[in-house]
C-alpha atoms as a PDB file:
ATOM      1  CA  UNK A   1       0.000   0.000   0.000  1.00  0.00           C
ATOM      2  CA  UNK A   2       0.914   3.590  -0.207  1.00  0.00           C
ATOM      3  CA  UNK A   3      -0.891   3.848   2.701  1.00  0.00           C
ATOM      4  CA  UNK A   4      -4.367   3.953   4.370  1.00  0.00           C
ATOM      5  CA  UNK A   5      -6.360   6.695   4.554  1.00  0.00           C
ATOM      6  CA  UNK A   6      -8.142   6.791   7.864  1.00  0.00           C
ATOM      7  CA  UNK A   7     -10.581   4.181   6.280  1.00  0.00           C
ATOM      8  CA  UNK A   8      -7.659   1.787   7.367  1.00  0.00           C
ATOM      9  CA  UNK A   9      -8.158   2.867  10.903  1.00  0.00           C
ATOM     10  CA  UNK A  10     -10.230   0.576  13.318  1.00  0.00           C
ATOM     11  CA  UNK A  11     -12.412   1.093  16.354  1.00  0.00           C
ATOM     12  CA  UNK A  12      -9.229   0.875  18.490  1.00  0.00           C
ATOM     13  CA  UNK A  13      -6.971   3.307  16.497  1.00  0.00           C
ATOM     14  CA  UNK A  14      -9.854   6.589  16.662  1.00  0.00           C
ATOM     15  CA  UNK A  15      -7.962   9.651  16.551  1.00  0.00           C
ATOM     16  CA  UNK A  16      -4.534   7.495  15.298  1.00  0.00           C
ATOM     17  CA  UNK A  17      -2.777   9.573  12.184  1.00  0.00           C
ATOM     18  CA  UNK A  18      -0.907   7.851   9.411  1.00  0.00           C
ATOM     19  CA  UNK A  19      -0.087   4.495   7.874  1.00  0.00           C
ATOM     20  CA  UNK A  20       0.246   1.205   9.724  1.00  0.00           C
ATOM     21  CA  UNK A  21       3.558   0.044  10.288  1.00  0.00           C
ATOM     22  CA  UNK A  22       4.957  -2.912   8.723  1.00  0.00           C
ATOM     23  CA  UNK A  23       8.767  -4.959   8.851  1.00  0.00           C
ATOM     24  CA  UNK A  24      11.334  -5.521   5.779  1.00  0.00           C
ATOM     25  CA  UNK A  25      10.488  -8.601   4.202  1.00  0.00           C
ATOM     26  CA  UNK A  26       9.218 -12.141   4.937  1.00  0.00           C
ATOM     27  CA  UNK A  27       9.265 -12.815   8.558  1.00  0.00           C
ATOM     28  CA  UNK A  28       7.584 -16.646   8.515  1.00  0.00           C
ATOM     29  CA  UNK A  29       7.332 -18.214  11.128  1.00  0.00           C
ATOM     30  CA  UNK A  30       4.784 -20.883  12.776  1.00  0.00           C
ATOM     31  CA  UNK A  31       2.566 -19.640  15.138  1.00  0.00           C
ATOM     32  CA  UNK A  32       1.487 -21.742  18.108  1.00  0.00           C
ATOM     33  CA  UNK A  33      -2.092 -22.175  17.312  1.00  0.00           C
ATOM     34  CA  UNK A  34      -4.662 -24.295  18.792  1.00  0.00           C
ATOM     35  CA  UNK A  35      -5.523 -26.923  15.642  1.00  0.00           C
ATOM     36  CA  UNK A  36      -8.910 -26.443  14.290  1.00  0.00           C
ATOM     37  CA  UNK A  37     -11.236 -29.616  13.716  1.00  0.00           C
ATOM     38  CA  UNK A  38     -11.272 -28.514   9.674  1.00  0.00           C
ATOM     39  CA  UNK A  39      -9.619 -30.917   7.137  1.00  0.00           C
ATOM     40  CA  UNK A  40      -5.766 -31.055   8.888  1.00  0.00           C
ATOM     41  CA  UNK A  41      -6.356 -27.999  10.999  1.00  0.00           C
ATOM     42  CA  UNK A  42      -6.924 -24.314   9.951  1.00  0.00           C
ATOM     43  CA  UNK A  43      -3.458 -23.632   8.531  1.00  0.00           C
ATOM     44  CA  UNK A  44      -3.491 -19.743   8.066  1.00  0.00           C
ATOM     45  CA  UNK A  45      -1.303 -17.301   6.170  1.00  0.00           C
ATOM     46  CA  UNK A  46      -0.955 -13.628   7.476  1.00  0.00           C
ATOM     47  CA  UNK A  47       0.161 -10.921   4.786  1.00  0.00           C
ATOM     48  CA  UNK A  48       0.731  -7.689   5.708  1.00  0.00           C
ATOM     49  CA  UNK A  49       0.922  -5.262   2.222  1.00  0.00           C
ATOM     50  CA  UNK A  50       3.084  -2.222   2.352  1.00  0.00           C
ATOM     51  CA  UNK A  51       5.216  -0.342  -0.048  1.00  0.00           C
ATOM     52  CA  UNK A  52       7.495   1.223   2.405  1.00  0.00           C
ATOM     53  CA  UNK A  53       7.465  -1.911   5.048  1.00  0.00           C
ATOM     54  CA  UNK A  54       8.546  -3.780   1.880  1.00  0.00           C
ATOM     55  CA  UNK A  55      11.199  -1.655   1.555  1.00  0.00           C
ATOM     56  CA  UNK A  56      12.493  -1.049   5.088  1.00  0.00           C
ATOM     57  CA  UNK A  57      11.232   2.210   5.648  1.00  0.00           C
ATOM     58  CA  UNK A  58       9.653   1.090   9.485  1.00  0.00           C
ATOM     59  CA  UNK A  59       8.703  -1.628  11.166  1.00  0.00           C
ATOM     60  CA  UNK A  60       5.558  -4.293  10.761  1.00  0.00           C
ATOM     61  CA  UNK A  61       2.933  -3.581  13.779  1.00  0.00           C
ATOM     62  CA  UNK A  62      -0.587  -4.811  12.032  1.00  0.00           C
ATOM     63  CA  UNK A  63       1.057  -8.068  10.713  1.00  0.00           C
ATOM     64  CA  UNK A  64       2.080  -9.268  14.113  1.00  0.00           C
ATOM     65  CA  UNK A  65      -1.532  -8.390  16.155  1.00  0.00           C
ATOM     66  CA  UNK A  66      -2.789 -10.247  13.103  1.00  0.00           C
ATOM     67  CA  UNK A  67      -0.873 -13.468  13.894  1.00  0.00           C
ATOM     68  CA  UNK A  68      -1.678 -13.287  17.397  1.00  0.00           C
ATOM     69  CA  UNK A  69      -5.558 -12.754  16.661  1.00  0.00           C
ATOM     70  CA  UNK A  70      -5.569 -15.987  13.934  1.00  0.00           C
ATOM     71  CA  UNK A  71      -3.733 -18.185  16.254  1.00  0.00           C
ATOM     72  CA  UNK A  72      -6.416 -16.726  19.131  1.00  0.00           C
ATOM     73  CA  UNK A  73      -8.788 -17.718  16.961  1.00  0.00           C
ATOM     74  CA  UNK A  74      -7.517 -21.710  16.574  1.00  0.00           C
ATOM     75  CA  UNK A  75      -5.144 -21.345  13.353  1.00  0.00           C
ATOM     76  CA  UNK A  76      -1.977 -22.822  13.400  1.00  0.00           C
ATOM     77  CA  UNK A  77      -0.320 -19.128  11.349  1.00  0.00           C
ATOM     78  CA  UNK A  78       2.745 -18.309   9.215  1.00  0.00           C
ATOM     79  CA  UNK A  79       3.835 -14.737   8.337  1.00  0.00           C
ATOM     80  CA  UNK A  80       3.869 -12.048   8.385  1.00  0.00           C
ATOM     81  CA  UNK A  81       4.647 -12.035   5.103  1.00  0.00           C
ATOM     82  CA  UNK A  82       5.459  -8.520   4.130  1.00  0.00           C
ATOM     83  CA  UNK A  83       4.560  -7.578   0.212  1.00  0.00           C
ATOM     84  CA  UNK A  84       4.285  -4.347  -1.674  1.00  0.00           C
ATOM     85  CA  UNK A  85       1.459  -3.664  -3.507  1.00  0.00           C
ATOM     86  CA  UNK A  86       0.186  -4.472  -6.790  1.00  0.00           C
ATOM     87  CA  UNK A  87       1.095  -7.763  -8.621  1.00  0.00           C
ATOM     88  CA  UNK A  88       3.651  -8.854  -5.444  1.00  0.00           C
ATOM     89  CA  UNK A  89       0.265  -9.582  -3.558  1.00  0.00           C
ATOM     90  CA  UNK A  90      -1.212 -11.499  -6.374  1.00  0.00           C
ATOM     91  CA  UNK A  91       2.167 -13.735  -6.720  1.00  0.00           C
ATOM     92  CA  UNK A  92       1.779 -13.944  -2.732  1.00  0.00           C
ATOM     93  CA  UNK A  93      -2.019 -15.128  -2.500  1.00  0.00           C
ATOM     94  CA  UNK A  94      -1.334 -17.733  -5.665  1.00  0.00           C
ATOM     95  CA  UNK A  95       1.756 -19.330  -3.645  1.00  0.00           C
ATOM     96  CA  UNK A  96      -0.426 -19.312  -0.233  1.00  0.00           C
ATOM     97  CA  UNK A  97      -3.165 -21.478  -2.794  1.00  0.00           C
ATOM     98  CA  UNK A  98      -0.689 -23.428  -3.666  1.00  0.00           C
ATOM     99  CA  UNK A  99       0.861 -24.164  -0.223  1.00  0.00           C
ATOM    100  CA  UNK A 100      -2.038 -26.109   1.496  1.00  0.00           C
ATOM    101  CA  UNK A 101      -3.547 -23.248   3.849  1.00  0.00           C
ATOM    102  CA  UNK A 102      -7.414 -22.779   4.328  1.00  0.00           C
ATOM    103  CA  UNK A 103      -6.920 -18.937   5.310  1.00  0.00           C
ATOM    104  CA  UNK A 104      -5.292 -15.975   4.119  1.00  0.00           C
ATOM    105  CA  UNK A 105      -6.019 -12.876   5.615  1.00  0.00           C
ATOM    106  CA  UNK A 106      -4.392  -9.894   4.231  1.00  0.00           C
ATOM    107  CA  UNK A 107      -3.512  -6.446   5.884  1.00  0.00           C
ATOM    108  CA  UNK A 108      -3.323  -2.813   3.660  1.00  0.00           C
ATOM    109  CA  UNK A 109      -3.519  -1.768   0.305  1.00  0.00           C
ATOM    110  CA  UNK A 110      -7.583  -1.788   1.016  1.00  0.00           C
ATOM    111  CA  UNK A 111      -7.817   2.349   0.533  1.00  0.00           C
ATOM    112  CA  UNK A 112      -8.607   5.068  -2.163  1.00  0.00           C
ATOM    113  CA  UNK A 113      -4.916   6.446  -2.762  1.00  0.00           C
ATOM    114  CA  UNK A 114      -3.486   5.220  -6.164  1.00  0.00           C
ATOM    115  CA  UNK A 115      -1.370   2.896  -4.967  1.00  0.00           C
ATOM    116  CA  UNK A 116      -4.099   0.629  -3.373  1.00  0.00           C
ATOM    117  CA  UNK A 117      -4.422  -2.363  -5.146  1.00  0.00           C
ATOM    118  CA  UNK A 118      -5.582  -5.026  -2.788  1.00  0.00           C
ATOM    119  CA  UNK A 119      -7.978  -5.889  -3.692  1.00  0.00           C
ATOM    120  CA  UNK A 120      -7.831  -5.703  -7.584  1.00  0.00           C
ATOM    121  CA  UNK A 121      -5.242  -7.839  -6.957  1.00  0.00           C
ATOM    122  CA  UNK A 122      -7.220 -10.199  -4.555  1.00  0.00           C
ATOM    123  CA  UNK A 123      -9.783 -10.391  -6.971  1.00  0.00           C
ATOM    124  CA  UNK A 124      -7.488 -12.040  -9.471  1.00  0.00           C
ATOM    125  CA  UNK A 125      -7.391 -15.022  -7.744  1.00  0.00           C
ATOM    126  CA  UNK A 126     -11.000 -15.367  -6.396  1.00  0.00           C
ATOM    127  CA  UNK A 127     -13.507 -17.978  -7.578  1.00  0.00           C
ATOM    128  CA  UNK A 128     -16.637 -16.584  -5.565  1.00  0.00           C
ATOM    129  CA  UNK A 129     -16.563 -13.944  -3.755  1.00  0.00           C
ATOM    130  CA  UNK A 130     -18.009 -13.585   0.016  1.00  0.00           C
ATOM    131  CA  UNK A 131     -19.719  -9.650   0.039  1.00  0.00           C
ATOM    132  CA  UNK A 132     -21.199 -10.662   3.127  1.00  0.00           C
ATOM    133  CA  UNK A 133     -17.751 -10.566   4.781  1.00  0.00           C
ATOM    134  CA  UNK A 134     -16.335  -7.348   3.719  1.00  0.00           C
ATOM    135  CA  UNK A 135     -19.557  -5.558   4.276  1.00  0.00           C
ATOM    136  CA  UNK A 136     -19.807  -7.013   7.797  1.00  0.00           C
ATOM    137  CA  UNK A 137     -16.308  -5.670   8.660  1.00  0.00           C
ATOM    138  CA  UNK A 138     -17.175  -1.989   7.527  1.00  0.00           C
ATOM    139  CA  UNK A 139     -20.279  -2.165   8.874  1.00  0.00           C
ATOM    140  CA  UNK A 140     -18.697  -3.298  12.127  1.00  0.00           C
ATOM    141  CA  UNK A 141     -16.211  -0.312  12.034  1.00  0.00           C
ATOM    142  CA  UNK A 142     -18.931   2.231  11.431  1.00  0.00           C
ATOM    143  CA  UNK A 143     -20.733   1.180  14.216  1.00  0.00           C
ATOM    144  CA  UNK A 144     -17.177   1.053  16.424  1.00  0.00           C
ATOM    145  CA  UNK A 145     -17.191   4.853  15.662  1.00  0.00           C
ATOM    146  CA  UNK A 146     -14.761   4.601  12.175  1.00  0.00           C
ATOM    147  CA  UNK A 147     -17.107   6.598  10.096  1.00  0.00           C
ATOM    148  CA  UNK A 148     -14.028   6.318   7.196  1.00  0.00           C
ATOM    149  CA  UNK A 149     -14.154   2.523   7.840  1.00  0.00           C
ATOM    150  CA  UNK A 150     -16.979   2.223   4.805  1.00  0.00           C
ATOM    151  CA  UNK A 151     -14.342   3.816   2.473  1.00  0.00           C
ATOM    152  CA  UNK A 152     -12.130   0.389   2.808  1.00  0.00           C
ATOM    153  CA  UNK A 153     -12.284  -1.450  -0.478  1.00  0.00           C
ATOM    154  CA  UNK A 154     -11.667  -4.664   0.674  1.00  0.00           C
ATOM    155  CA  UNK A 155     -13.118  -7.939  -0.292  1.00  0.00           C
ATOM    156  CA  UNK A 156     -13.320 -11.664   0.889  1.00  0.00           C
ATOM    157  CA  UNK A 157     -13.894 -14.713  -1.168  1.00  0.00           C
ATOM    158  CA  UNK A 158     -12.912 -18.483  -1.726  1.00  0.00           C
ATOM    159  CA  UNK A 159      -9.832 -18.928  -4.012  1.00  0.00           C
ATOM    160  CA  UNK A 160     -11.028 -23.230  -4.657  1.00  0.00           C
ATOM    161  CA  UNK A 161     -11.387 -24.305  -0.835  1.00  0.00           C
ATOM    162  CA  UNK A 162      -8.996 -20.981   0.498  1.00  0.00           C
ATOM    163  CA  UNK A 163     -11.154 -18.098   2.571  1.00  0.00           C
ATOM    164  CA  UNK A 164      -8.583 -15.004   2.128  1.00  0.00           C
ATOM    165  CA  UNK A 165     -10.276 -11.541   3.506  1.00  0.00           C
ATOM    166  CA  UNK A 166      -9.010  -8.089   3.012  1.00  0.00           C
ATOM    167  CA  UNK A 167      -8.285  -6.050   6.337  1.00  0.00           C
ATOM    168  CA  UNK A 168      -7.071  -2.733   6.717  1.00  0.00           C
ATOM    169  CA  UNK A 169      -3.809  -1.301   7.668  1.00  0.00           C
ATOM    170  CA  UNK A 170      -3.738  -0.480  10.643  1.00  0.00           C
ATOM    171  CA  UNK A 171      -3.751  -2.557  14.345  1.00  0.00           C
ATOM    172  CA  UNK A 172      -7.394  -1.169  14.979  1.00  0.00           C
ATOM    173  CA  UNK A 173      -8.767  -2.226  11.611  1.00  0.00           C
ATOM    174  CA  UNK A 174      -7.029  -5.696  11.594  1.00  0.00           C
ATOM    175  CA  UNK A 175      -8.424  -5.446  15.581  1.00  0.00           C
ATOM    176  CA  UNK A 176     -11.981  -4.532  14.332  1.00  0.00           C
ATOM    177  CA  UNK A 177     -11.637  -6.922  11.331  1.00  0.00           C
ATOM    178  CA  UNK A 178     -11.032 -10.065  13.095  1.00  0.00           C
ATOM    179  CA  UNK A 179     -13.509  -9.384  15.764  1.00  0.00           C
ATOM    180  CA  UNK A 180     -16.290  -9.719  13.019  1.00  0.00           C
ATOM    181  CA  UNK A 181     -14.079 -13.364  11.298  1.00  0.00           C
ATOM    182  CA  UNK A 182     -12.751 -15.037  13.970  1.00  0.00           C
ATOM    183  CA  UNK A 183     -16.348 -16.369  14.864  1.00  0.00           C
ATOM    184  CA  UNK A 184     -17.114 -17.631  11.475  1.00  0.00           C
ATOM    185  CA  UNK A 185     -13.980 -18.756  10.305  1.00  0.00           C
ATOM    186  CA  UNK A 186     -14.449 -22.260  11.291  1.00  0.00           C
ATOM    187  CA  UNK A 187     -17.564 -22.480   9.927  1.00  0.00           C
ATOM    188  CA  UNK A 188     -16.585 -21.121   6.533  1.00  0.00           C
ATOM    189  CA  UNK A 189     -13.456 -23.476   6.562  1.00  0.00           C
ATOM    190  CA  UNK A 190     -15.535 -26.339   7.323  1.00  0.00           C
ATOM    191  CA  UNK A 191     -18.273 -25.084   4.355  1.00  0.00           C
ATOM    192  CA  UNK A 192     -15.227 -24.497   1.825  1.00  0.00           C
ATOM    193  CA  UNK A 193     -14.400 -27.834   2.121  1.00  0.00           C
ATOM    194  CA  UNK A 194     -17.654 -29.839   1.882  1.00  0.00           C
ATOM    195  CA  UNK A 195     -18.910 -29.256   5.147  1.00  0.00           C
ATOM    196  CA  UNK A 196     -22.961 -29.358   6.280  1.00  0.00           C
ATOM    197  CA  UNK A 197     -24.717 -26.527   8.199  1.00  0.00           C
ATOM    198  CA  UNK A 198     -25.058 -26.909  11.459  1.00  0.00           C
ATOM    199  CA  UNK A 199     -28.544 -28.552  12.731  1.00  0.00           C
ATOM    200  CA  UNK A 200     -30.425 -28.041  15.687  1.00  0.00           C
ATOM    201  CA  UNK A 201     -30.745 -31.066  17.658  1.00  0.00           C
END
């Protein structure tokens, strides 16, 4: 990203100026998570996208509160992997499909500067896409008192049996973001793979 305009900016981050921090290149490493029950366990991928964290210019801060919230959240997690944007992300996102994980979730590049290409990029790679997501996350930082959080372009979708979501750039938005997945995620791992909705007994 060039970086977020205060659209990137969660619930947690009101009143917070300027981009989100990000580290020089790919930190991976596996995070402790707890195993989900999906096909192997949720194996998730966190990406944080930055032009200047890319190139050294500061370091990552969303990318690492990311990790910790997917592993919270049962994933066993690699990354941050730190991209620029534009077609680095899509190269990023096909490798992740390629790799065996069920979740990507992706941090910056979601606003209206130039230099925002998330999710164009994202897009690229998506079989169906999941509005219902993306719409629940803005929604959810309107309501957190983000009135710029409907500006965020970002989308969500199933790339074959992979979830990856768009988050903003910031801790707050990746914060605000994961508040509204990490309930669902399961769910939509299990239903990306075959699974049936639950029944009541």
């Amino acid at each position: 990203m060039t970086g977020e305009p205060p659209a990137g900016q969660g619930a947690a981050e009101r009143g917070a100026g300027g981009p989100e921090a990000a580290a020089h290149g790919a930190a991976s490493h596996g995070g402790a998570g707890h195993g989900g029950d999906g096909p192997t366990g949720i194996r998730a991928l966190a990406v944080t996208v930055s032009n200047r964290a890319a190139a050294g210019v500061y370091a990552d801060r969303s990318g690492p509160v990311l990790v910790r919230l997917l592993a919270e959240a049962g994933c066993m997690v690699d990354g941050p992997l730190v991209v620029p944007d534009g077609s680095p992300v899509e190269m990023a996102l096909r490798d992740a499909i390629g790799g065996g994980y069920h979740v990507v979730v992706t941090t910056g590049g979601t606003g209206l500067t130039p230099g925002d290409l998330t999710p164009e990029m994202t897009r690229r790679v998506l079989d169906r896409e999941i509005p219902g997501i993306a719409e629940a996350i803005r929604a959810a930082g309107v309501a957190g008192g983000v009135p710029a959080a409907m500006l965020s372009r970002g989308v969500a979708g199933l790339a074959g049996g992979v979830l990856i979501v768009n988050l903003a750039g910031s801790t707050g938005g990746v914060r605000d973001g994961m508040a509204v997945l990490a309930p669902v995620l399961r769910h939509a791992v299990d239903q990306a793979h075959g699974g049936d909705h639950p029944r009541p007994a």
